[in-house]
Protein backbone atom coordinates (compact mmCIF):
# COMPACT_ATOMS: atom_id res chain seq x y z
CA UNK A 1 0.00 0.00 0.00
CA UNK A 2 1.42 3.94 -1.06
CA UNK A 3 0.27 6.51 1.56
CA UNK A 4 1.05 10.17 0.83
CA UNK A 5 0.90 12.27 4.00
CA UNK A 6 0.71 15.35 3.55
CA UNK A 7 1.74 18.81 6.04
CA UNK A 8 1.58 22.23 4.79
CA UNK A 9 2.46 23.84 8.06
CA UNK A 10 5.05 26.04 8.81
CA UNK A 11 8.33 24.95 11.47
CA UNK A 12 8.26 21.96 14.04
CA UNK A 13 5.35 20.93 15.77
CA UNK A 14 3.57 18.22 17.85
CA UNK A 15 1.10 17.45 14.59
CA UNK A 16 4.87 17.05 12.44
CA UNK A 17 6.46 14.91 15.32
CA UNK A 18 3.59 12.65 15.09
CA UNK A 19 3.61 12.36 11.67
CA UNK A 20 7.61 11.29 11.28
CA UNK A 21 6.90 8.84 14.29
CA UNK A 22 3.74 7.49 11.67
CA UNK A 23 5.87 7.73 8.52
CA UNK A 24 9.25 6.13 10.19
CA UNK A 25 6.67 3.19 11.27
CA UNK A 26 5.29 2.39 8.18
CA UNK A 27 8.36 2.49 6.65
CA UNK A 28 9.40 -0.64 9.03
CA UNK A 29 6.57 -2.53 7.86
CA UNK A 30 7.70 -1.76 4.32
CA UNK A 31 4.75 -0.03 3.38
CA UNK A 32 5.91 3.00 0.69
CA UNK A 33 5.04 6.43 1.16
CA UNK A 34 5.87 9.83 0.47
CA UNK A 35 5.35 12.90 2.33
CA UNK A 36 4.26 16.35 0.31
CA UNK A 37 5.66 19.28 2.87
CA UNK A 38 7.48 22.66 2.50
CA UNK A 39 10.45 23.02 0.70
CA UNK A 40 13.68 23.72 3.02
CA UNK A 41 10.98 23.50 6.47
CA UNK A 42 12.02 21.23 9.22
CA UNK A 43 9.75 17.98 8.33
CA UNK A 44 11.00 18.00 5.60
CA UNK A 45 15.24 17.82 6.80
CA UNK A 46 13.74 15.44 9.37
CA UNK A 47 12.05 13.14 6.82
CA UNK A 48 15.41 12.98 4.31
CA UNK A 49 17.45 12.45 7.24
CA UNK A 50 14.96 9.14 8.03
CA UNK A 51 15.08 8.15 4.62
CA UNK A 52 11.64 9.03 3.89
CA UNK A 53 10.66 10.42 0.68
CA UNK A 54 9.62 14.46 0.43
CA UNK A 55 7.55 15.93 -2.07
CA UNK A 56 8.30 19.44 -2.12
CA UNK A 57 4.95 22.05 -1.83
CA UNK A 58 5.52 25.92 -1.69
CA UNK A 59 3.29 26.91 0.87
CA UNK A 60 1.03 28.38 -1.91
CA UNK A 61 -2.34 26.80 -1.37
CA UNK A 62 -3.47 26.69 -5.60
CA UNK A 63 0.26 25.42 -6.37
CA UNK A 64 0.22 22.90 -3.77
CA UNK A 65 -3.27 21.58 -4.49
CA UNK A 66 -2.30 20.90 -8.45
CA UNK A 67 0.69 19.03 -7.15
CA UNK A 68 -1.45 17.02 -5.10
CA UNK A 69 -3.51 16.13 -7.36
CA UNK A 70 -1.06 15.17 -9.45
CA UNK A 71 1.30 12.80 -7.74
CA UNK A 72 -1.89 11.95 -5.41
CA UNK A 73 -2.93 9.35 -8.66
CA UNK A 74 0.84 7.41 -7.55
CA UNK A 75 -0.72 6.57 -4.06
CA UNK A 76 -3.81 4.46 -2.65
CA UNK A 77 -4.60 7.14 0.47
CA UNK A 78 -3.57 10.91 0.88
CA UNK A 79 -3.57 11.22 4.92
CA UNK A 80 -3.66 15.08 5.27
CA UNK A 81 -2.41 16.02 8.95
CA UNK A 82 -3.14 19.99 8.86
CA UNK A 83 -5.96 21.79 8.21
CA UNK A 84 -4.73 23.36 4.55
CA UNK A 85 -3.63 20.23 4.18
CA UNK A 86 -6.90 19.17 4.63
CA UNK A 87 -7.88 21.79 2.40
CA UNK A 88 -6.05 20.98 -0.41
CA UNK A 89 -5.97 17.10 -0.38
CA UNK A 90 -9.95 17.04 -0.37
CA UNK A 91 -10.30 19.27 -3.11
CA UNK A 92 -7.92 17.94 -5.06
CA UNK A 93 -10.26 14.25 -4.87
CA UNK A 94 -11.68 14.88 -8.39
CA UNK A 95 -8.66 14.88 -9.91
CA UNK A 96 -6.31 12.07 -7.59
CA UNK A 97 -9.40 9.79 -7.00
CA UNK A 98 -8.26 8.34 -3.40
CA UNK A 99 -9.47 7.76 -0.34
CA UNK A 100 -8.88 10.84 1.91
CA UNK A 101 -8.06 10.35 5.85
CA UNK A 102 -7.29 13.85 8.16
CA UNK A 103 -6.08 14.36 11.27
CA UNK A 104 -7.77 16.44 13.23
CA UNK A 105 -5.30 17.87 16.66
CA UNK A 106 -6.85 20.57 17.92
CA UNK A 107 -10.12 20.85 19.95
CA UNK A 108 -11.56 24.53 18.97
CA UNK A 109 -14.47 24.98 16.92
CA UNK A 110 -14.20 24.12 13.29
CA UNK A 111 -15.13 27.01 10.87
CA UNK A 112 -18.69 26.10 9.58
CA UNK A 113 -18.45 27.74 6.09
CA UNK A 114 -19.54 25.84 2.66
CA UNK A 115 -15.54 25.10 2.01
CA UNK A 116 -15.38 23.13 5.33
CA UNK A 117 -18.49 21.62 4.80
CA UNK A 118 -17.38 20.15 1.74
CA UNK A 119 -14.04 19.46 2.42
CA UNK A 120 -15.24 17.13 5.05
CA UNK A 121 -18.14 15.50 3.05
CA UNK A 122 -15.17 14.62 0.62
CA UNK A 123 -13.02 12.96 3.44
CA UNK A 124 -13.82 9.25 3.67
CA UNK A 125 -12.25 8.95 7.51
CA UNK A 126 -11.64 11.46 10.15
CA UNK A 127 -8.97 10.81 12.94
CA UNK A 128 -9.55 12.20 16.31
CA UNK A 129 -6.29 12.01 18.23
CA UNK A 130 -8.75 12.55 21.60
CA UNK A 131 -12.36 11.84 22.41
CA UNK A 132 -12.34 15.77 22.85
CA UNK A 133 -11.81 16.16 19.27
CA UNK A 134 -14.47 13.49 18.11
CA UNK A 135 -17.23 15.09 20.33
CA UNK A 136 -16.91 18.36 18.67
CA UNK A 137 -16.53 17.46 15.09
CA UNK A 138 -19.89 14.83 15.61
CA UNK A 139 -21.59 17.54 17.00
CA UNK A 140 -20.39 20.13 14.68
CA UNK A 141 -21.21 18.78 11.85
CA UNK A 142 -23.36 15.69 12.49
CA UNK A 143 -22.81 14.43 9.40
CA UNK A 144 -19.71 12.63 10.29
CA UNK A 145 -21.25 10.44 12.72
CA UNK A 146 -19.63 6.92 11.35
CA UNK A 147 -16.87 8.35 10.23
CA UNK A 148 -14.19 9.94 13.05
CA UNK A 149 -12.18 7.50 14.76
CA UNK A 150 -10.13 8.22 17.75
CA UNK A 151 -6.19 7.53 17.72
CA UNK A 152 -4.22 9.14 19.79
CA UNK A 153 -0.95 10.98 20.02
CA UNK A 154 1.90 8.99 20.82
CA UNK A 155 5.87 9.39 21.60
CA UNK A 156 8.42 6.90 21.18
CA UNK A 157 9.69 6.12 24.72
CA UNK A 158 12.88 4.07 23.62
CA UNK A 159 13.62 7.07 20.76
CA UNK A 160 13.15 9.77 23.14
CA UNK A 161 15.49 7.69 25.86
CA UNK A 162 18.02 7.22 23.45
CA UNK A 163 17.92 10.89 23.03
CA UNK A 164 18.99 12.02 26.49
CA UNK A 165 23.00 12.95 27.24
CA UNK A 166 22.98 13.26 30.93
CA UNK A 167 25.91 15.67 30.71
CA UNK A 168 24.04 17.70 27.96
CA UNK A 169 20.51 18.16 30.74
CA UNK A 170 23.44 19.08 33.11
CA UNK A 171 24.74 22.01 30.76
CA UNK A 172 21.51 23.01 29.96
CA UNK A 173 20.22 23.80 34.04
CA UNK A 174 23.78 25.01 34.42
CA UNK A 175 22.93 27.48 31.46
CA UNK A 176 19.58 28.32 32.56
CA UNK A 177 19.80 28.47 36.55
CA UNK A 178 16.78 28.08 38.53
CA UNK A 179 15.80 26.41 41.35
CA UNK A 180 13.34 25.23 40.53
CA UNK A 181 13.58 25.02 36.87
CA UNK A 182 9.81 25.28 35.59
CA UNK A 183 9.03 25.80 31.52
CA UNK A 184 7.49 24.19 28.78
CA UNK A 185 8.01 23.34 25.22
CA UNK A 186 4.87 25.32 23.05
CA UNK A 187 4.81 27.73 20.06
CA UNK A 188 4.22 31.43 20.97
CA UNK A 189 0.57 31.31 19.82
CA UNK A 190 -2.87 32.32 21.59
CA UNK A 191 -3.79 28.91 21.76
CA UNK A 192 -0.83 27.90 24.09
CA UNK A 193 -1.61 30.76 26.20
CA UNK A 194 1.89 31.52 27.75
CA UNK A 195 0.55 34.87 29.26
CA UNK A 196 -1.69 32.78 31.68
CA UNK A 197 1.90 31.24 32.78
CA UNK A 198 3.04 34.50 32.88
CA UNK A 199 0.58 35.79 35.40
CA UNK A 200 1.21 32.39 37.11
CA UNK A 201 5.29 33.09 37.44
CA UNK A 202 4.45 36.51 38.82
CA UNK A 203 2.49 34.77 41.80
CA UNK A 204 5.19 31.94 42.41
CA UNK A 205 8.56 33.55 42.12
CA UNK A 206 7.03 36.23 44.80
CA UNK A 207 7.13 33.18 47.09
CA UNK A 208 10.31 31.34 45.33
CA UNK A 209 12.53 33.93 44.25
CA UNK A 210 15.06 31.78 43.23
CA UNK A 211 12.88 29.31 40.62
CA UNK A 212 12.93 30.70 36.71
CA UNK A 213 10.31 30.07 34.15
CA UNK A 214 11.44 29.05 30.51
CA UNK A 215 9.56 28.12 27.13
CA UNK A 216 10.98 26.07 24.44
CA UNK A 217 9.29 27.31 21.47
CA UNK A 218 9.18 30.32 18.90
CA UNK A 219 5.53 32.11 16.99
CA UNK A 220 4.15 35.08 16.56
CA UNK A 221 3.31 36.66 19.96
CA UNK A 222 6.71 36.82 20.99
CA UNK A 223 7.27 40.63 20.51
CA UNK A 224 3.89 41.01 22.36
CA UNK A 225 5.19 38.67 25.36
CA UNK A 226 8.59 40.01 25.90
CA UNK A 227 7.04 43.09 26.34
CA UNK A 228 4.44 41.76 28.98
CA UNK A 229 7.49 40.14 30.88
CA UNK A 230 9.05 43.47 30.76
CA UNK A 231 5.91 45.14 31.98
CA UNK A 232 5.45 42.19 34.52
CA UNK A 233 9.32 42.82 36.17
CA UNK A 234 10.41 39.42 35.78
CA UNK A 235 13.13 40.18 32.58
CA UNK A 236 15.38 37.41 33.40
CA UNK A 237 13.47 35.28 35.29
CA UNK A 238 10.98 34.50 32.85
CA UNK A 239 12.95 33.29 29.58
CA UNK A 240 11.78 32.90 26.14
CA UNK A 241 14.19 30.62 24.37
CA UNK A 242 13.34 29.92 21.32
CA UNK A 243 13.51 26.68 19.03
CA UNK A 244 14.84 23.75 20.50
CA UNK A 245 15.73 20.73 18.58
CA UNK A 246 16.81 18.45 21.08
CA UNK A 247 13.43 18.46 22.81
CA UNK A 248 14.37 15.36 24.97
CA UNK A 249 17.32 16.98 26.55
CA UNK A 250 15.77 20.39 26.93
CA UNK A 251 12.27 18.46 28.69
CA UNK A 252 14.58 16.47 31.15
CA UNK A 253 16.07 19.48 32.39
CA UNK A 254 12.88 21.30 33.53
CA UNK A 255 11.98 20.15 37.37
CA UNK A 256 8.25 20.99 36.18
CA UNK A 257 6.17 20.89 32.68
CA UNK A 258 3.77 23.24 32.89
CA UNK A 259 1.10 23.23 29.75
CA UNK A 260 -0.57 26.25 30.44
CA UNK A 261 -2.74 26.06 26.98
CA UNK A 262 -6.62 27.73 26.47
CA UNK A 263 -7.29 24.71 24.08
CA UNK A 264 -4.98 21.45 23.40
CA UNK A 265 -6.01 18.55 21.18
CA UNK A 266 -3.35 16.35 23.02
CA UNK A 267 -0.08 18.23 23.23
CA UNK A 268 2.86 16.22 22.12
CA UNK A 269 4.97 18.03 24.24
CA UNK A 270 3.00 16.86 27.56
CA UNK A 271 3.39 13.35 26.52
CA UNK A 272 7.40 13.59 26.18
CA UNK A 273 7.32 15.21 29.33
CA UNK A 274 5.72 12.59 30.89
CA UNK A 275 7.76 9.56 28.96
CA UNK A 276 10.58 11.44 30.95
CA UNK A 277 9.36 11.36 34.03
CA UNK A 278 9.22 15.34 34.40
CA UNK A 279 6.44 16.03 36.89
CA UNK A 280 3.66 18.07 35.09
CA UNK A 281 0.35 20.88 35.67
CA UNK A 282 -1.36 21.37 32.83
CA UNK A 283 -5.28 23.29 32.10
CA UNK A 284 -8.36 20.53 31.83
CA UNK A 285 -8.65 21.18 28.47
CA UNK A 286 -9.37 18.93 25.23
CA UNK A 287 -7.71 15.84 25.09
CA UNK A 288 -5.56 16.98 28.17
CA UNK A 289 -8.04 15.24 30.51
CA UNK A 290 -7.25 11.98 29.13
CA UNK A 291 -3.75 12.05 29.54
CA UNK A 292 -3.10 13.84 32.83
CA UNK A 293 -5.48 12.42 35.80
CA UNK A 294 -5.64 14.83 38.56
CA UNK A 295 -3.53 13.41 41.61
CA UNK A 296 -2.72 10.58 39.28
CA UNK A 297 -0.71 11.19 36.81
CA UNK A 298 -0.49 14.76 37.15
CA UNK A 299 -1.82 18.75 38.38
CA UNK A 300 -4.61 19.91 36.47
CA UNK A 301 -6.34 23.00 36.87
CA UNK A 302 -8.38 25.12 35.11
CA UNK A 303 -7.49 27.08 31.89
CA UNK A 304 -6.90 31.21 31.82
CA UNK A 305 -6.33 31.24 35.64
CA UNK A 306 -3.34 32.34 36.54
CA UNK A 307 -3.86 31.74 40.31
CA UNK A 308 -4.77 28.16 40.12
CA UNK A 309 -2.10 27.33 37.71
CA UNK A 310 0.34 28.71 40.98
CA UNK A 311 -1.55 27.03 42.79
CA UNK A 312 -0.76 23.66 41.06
CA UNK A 313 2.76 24.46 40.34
CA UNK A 314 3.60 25.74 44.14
CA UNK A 315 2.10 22.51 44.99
CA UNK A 316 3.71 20.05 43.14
CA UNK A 317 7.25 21.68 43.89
CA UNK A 318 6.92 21.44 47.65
CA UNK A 319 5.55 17.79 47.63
CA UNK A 320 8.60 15.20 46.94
CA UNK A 321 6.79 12.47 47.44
CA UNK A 322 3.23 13.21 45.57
CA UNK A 323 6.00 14.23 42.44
CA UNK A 324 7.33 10.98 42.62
CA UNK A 325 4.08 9.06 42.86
CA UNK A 326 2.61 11.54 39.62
CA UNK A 327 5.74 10.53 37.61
CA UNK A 328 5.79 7.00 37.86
CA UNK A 329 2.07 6.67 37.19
CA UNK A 330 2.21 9.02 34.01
CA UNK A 331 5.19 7.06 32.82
CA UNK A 332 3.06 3.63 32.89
CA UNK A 333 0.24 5.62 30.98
CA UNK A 334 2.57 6.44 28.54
CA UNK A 335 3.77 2.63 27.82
CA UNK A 336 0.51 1.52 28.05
CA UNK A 337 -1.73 4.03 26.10
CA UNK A 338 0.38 6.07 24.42
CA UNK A 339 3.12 4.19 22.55
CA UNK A 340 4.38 4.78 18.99
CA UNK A 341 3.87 1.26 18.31
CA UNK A 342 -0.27 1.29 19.11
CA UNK A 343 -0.98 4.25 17.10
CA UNK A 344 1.08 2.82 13.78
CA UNK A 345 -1.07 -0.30 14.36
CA UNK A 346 -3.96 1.84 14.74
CA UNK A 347 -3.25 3.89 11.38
CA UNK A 348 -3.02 0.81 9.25
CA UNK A 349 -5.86 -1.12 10.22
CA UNK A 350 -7.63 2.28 8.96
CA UNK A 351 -5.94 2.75 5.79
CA UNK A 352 -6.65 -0.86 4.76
CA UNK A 353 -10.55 -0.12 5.66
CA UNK A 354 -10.46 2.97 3.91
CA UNK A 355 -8.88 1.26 0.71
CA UNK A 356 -11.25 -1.62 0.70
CA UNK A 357 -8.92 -4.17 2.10
């Protein structure tokens, strides 16, 4: 069987991690694929450097959806994992004539316009990657009823164990000070809501003036955060870093994930965090719920509230013990829910219904 997957987006996300994690477990079962991405963009480095085949797009939504509709004709399902992505592969059905599976990773509302509409009536199979995600898009659009199954997000345990230098977490705390170390790995956007972890950092370092906040992660509010940290007094306690590659490495040497997001599909970043045994508060939001069990497996408290989320964090970094107990329980989630393995399993049994066999 010939998949295409296909990612229009911009940089290196969760939605892109999941899909090399997909494409590098196909390719071990020897099925062939492609994947149709941005020319010179992260996925696709990443992909060439696994061996994976890239189609190049230009980001240009009519350009990109004659080229999929082109080579689309070479393959047996186009598996979109973005939303213009989405866009393009379903319009483009009348000319590639395959089976169309999406993604679906976020849990907002989906726009309700007669291009939606019919890009999802020309979808043969939805994939929720959280029961969040399925309840909105059945109820959305009740048409799809049948047709969204759930599979979630997953992270390679061994992969992301195999990525950890001991002496490279050590220069990284070294480099960034704080104790404790709390941060997070999440684009600058309004959906992660890093302001809300702003407000939070304001409240804890008044009672822990020697802890320092950090996110992992670049977008387009950072001009408009810098200058609320500024306004906020805590320049140089509250760090924006930037992209990180080595996301294991940079993870293991937080003391505390915080995922301080208005809306979350199922952040891949939460789920590395736990693999690694980094004790995590996140917002009850989306798909969230499913992974982090409040008092299990993690904090959880509600989203755009500053105070609780200082609440959470305050609490988790006095309590040894109840951080040990969280850890170990979200690690066995992980294995047991969560693992690369389950969702590649997942994705073919799919594709072979969608093809007819």
């Amino acid at each position: 069987m010939r998949i295409l997957h296909v990612d229009t987006e911009k940089g290196w996300r969760g939605g892109e991690q999941q899909l090399l994690y997909l494409a590098k477990g196909l390719k071990e079962k020897g099925f062939k694929q492609a994947v149709a991405c941005r020319v010179g963009d992260e996925l696709e480095k990443r992909c060439r450097e696994a061996g994976i085949d890239v189609i190049p797009l230009k980001g240009n939504q009519s350009s990109d959806c004659l080229r999929v509709a082109a080579v689309g004709k070479k393959f047996d399902v186009i598996h979109a994992h973005s939303a213009k992505a989405h866009t393009i592969s379903a319009l483009s059905k009348r000319f590639h004539r395959k089976p169309v599976v999406y993604t679906r990773r976020v849990d907002y509302l989906p726009r309700k316009n007669a291009i939606t509409r019919l890009k999802y009536r020309l979808t043969d199979r939805v994939v929720a990657i959280s029961e969040a995600v399925k309840e909105i898009l059945e109820r959305e659009f009740p048409f799809l009823k049948g047709k969204v199954t759930v599979i979630p997000s997953a992270v390679d345990v061994e992969e992301v164990e195999r990525g950890l230098n001991p002496e490279r977490v050590k220069e990284i705390k070294e480099k960034l000070g704080g104790k404790p170390l709390i941060g997070t790995l999440a684009a600058l956007t309004d959906q992660k809501d890093i302001p809300n972890l702003i407000g939070a950092a304001e409240t804890v370092l008044r009672e822990l003036p020697s802890a320092k906040f950090v996110v992992f992660g670049e977008g387009k509010l950072r001009k408009s955060l810098e200058k609320l940290i500024k306004e906020k007094g805590l320049k140089g306690q509250f760090i924006l870093y930037g992209f990180v590659r080595d996301v294991p490495n940079y993870t293991k040497a937080l003391d505390l994930f915080v995922l301080p997001s208005r809306n979350e599909g199922l952040g891949s970043s939460l789920l590395i965090a736990m693999a690694l045994k980094v004790p995590v508060v996140a917002t009850a939001v989306g798909g969230t719920v499913e992974a982090v069990k409040d008092g299990e497996t993690g904090i959880l408290v509600p989203p755009e509230d500053p105070k609780a989320l200082s609440e959470g964090i305050l609490k988790l970094v006095k309590d040894e013990k109840l951080r040990k107990r969280l850890t170990e329980n979200a690690f066995h989630l992980i294995l047991k829910k969560f693992s690369v393995s389950t969702m590649v399993d997942s994705y073919v049994e799919l594709y072979r219904e969608v093809k007819g066999g």
